[in-house]
N, C-alpha and C. Protein backbone atom coordinates (compact mmCIF):
# COMPACT_ATOMS: atom_id res chain seq x y z
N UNK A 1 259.74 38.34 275.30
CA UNK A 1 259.21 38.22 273.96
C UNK A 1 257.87 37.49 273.97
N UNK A 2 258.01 36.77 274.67
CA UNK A 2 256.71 35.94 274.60
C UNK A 2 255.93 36.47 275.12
N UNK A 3 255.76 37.55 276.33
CA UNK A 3 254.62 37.90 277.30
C UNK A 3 254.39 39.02 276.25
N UNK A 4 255.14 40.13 275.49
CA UNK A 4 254.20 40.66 274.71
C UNK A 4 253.42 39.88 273.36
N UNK A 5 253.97 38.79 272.99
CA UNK A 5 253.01 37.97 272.33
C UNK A 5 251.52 37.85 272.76
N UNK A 6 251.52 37.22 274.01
CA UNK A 6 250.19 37.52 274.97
C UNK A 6 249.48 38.59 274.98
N UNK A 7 250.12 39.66 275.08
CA UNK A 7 249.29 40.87 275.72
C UNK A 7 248.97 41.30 273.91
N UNK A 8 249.50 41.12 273.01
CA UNK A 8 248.96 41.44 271.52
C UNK A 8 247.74 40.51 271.46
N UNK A 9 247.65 39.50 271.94
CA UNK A 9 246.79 38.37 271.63
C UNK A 9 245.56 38.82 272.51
N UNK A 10 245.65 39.29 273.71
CA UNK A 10 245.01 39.64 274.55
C UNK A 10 244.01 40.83 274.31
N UNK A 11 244.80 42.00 273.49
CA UNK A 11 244.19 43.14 273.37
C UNK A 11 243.88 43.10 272.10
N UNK A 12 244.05 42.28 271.26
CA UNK A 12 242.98 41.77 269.72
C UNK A 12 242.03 41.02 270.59
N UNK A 13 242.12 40.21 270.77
CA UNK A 13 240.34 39.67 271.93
C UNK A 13 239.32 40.60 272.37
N UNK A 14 240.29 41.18 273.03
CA UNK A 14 239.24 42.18 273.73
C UNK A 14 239.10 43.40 273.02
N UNK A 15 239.80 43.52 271.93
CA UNK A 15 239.18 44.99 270.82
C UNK A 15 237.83 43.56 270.01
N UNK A 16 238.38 42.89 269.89
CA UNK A 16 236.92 42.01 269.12
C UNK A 16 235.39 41.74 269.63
N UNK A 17 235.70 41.48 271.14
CA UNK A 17 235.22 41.85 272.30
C UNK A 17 234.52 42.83 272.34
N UNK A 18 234.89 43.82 272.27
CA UNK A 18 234.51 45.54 272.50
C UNK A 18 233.73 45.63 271.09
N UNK A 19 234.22 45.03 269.72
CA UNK A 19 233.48 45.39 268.52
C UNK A 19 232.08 44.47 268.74
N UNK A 20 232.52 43.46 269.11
CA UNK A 20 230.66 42.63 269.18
C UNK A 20 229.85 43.46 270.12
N UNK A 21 230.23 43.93 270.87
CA UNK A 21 228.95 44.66 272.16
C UNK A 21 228.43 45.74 271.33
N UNK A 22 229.45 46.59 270.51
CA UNK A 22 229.34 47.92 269.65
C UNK A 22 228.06 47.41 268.70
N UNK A 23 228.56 46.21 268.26
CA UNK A 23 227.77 45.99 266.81
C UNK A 23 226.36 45.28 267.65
N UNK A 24 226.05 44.32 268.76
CA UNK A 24 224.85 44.33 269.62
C UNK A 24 224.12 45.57 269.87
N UNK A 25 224.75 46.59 270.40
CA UNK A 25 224.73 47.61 270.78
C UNK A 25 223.81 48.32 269.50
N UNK A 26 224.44 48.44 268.76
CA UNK A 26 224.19 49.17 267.23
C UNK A 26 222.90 48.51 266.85
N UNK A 27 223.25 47.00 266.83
CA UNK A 27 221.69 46.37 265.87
C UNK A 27 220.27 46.45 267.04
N UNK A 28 220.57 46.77 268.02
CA UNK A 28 219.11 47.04 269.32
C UNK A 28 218.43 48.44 268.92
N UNK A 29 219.24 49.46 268.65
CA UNK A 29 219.27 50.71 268.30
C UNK A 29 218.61 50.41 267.19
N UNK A 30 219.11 50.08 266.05
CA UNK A 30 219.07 49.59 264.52
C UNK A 30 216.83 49.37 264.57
N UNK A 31 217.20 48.05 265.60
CA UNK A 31 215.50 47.73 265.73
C UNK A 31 214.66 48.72 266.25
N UNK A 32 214.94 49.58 267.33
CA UNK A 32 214.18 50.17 268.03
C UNK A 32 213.71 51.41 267.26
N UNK A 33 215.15 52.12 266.63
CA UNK A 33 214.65 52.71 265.83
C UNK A 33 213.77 52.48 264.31
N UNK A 34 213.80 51.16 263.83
CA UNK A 34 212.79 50.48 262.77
C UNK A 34 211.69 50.22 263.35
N UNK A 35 211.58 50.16 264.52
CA UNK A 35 210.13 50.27 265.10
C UNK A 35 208.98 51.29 265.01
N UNK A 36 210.10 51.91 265.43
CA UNK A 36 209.55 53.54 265.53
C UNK A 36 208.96 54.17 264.17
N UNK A 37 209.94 53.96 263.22
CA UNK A 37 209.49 53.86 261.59
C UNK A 37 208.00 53.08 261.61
N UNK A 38 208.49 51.59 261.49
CA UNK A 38 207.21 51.18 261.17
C UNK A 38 205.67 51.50 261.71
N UNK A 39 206.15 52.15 263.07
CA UNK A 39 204.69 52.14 263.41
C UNK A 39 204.14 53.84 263.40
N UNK A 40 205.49 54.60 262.47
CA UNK A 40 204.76 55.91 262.10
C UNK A 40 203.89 55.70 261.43
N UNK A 41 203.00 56.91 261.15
CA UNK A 41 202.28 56.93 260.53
C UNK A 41 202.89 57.69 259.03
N UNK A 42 203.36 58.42 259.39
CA UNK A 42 204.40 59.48 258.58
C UNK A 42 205.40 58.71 257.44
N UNK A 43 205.41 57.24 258.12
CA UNK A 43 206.49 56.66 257.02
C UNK A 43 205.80 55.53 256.84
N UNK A 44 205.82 54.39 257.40
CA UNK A 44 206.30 52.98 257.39
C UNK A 44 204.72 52.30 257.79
N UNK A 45 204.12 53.76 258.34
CA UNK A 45 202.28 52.86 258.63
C UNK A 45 202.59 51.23 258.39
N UNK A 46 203.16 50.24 258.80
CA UNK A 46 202.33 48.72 258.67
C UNK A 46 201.86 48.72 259.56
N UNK A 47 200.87 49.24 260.87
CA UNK A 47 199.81 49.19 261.34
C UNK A 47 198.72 49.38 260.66
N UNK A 48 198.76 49.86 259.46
CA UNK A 48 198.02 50.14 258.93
C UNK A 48 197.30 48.84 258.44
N UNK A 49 197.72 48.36 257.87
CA UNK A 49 197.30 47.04 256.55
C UNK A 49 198.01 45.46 257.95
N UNK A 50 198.79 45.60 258.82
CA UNK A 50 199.18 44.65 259.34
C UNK A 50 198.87 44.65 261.10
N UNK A 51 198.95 43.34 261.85
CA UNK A 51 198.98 43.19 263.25
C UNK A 51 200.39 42.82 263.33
N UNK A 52 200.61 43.62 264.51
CA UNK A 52 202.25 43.59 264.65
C UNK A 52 202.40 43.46 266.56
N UNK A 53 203.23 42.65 267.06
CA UNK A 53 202.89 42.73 268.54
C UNK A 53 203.37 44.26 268.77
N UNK A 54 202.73 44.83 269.74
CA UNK A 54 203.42 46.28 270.25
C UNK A 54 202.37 46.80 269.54
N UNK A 55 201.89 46.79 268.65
CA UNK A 55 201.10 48.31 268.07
C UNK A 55 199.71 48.11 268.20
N UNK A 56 199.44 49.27 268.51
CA UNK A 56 197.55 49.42 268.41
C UNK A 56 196.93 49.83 267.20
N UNK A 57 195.38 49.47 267.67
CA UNK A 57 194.59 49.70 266.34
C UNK A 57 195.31 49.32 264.88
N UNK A 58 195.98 47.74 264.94
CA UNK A 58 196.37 47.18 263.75
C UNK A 58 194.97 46.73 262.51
N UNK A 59 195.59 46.87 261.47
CA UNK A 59 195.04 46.57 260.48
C UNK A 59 194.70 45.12 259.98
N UNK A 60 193.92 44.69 259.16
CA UNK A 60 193.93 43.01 259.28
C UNK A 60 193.75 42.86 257.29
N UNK A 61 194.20 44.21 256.38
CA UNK A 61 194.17 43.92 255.09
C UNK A 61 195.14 42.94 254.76
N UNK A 62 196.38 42.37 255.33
CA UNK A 62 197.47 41.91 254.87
C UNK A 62 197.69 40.88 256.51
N UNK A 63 198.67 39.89 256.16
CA UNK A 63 199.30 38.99 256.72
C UNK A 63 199.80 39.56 258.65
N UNK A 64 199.26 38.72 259.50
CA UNK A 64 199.96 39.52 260.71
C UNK A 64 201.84 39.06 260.44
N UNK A 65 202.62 40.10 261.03
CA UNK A 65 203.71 40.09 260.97
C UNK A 65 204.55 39.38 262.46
N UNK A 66 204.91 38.21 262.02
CA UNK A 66 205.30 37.39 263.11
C UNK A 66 206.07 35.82 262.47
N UNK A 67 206.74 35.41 262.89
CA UNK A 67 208.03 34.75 262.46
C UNK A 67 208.53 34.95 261.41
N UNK A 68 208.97 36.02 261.31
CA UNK A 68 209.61 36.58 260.10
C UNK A 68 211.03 35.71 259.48
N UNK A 69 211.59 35.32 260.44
CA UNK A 69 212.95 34.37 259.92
C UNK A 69 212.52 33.36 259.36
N UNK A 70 211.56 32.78 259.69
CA UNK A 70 211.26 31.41 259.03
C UNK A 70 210.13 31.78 257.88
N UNK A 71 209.59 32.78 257.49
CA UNK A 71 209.08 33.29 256.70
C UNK A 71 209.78 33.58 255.32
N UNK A 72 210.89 34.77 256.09
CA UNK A 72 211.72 34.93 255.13
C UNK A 72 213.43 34.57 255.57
N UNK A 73 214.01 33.38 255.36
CA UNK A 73 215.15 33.00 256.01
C UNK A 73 216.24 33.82 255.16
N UNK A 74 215.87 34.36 254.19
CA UNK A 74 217.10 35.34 253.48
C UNK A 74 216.37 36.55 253.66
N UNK A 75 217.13 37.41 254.99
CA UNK A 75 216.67 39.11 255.41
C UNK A 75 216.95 40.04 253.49
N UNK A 76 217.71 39.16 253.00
CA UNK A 76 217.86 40.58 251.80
C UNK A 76 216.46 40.25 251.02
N UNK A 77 215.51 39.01 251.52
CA UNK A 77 214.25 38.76 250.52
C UNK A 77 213.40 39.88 251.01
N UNK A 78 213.59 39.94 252.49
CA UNK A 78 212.57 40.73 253.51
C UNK A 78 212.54 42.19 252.76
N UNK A 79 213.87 42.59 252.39
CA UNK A 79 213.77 44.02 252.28
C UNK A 79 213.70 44.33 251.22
N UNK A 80 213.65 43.72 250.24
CA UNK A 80 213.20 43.82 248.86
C UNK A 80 211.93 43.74 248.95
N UNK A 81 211.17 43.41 249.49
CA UNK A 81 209.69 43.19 250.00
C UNK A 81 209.44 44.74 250.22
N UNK A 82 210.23 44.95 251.31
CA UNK A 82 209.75 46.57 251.49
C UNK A 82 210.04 47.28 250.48
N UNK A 83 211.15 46.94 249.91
CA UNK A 83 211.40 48.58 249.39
C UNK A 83 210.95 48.37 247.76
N UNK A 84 210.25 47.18 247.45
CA UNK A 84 209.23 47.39 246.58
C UNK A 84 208.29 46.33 246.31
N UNK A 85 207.30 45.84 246.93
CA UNK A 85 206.30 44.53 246.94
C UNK A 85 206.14 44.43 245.64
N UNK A 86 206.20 45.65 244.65
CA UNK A 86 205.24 45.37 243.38
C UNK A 86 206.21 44.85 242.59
N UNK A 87 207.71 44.44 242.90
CA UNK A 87 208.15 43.43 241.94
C UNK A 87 208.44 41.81 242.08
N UNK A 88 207.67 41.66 243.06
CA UNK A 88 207.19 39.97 243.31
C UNK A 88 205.81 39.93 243.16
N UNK A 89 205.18 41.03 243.19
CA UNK A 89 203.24 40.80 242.99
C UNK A 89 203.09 42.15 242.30
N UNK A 90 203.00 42.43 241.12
CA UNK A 90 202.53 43.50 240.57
C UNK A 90 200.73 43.89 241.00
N UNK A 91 200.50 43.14 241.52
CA UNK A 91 198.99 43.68 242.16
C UNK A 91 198.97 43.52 243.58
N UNK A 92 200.19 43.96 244.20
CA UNK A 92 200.42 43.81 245.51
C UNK A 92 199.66 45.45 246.19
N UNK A 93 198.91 45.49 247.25
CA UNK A 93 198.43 46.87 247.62
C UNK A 93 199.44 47.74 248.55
N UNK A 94 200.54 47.05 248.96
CA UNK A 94 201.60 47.50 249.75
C UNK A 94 202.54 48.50 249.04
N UNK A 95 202.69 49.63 249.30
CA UNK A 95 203.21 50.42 248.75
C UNK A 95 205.26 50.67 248.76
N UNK A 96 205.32 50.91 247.39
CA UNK A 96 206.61 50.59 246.71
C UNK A 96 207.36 51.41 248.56
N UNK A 97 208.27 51.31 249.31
CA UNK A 97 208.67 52.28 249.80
C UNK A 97 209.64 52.85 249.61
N UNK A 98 210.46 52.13 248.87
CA UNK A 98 212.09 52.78 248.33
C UNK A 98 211.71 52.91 247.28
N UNK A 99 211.61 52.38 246.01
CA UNK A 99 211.10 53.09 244.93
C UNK A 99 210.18 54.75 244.64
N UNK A 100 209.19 54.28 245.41
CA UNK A 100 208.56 56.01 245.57
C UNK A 100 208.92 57.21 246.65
N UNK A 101 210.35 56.27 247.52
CA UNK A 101 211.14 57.42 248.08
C UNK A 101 210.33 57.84 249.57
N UNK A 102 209.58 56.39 249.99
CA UNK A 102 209.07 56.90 251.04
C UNK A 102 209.60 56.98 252.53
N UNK A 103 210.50 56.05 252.17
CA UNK A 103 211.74 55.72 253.17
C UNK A 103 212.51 55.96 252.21
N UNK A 104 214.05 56.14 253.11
CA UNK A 104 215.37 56.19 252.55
C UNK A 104 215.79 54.62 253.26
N UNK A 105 217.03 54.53 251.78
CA UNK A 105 217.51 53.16 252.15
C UNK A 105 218.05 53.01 253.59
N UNK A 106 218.75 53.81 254.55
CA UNK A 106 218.73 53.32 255.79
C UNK A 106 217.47 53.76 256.30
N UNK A 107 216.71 54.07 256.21
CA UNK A 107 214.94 53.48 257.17
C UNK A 107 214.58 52.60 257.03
N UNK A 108 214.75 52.19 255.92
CA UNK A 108 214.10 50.64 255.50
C UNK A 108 215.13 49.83 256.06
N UNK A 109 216.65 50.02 255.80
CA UNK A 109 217.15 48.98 256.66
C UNK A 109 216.54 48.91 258.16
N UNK A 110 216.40 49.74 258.77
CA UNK A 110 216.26 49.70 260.06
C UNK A 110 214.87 48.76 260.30
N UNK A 111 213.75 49.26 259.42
CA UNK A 111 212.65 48.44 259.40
C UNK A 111 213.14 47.09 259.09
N UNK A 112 213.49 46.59 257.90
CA UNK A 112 213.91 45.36 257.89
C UNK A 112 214.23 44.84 259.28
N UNK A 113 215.46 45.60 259.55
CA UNK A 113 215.93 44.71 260.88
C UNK A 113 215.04 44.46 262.13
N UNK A 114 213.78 45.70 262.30
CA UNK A 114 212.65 45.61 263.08
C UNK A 114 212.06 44.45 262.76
N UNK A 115 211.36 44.70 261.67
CA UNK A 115 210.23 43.43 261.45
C UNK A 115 210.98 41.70 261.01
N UNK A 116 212.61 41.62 260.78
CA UNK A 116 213.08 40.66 260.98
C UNK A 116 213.63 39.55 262.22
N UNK A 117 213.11 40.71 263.42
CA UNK A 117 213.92 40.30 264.99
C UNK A 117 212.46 39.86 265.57
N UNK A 118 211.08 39.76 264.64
CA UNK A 118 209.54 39.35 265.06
C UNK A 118 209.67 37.75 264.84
């Protein structure tokens, strides 16, 4: 009785185990692919208006993008940022991206999670 106590205890560990590497696993992906976004041109251009490490021919209209956690220590501030600047600065030049549908809400998550791991 007791040794399958163990081996229940054992194989909840290691399924929890197996879910953290999944979900590591997932959020590397998560960034790499928000990278890729951001530094399209097609979507997410902040090369455009920003310096970002990794990208060329950055822009210098707006803020370089770098300690983003201590910038923004609540990620849900970050992505409200993206997915619409113009409702913290109505004369912001950064364009709405979820509002005008330029990303979908998982691109922008993914960006978030890109430009939040800077």
């Amino acid at each position: 009785m007791k040794m399958s106590k163990w081996i229940s205890t054992g194989a909840a560990v290691a399924g929890f185990a197996v879910a953290m590497v999944s979900s590591s696993v997932a959020m590397a992906g998560d960034i790499e692919e928000g990278k890729a976004l951001a530094f399209s041109k097609k979507k997410g251009n902040c090369l455009g208006c920003h310096r970002i490490e990794g990208g060329a021919q950055a822009g210098d209209i707006a803020p370089p993008i770098l300690m983003m956690k201590y910038r923004y220590p609540n990620k849900d501030e970050l992505r409200a940022q993206i997915w619409d600047a113009t409702a913290a600065n109505p004369h912001s030049v950064m364009p709405p991206f979820g509002r005008h549908n330029i990303m979908t809400d998982s691109e922008i998550d993914k960006v978030t999670e890109f430009i939040y791991s800077l």
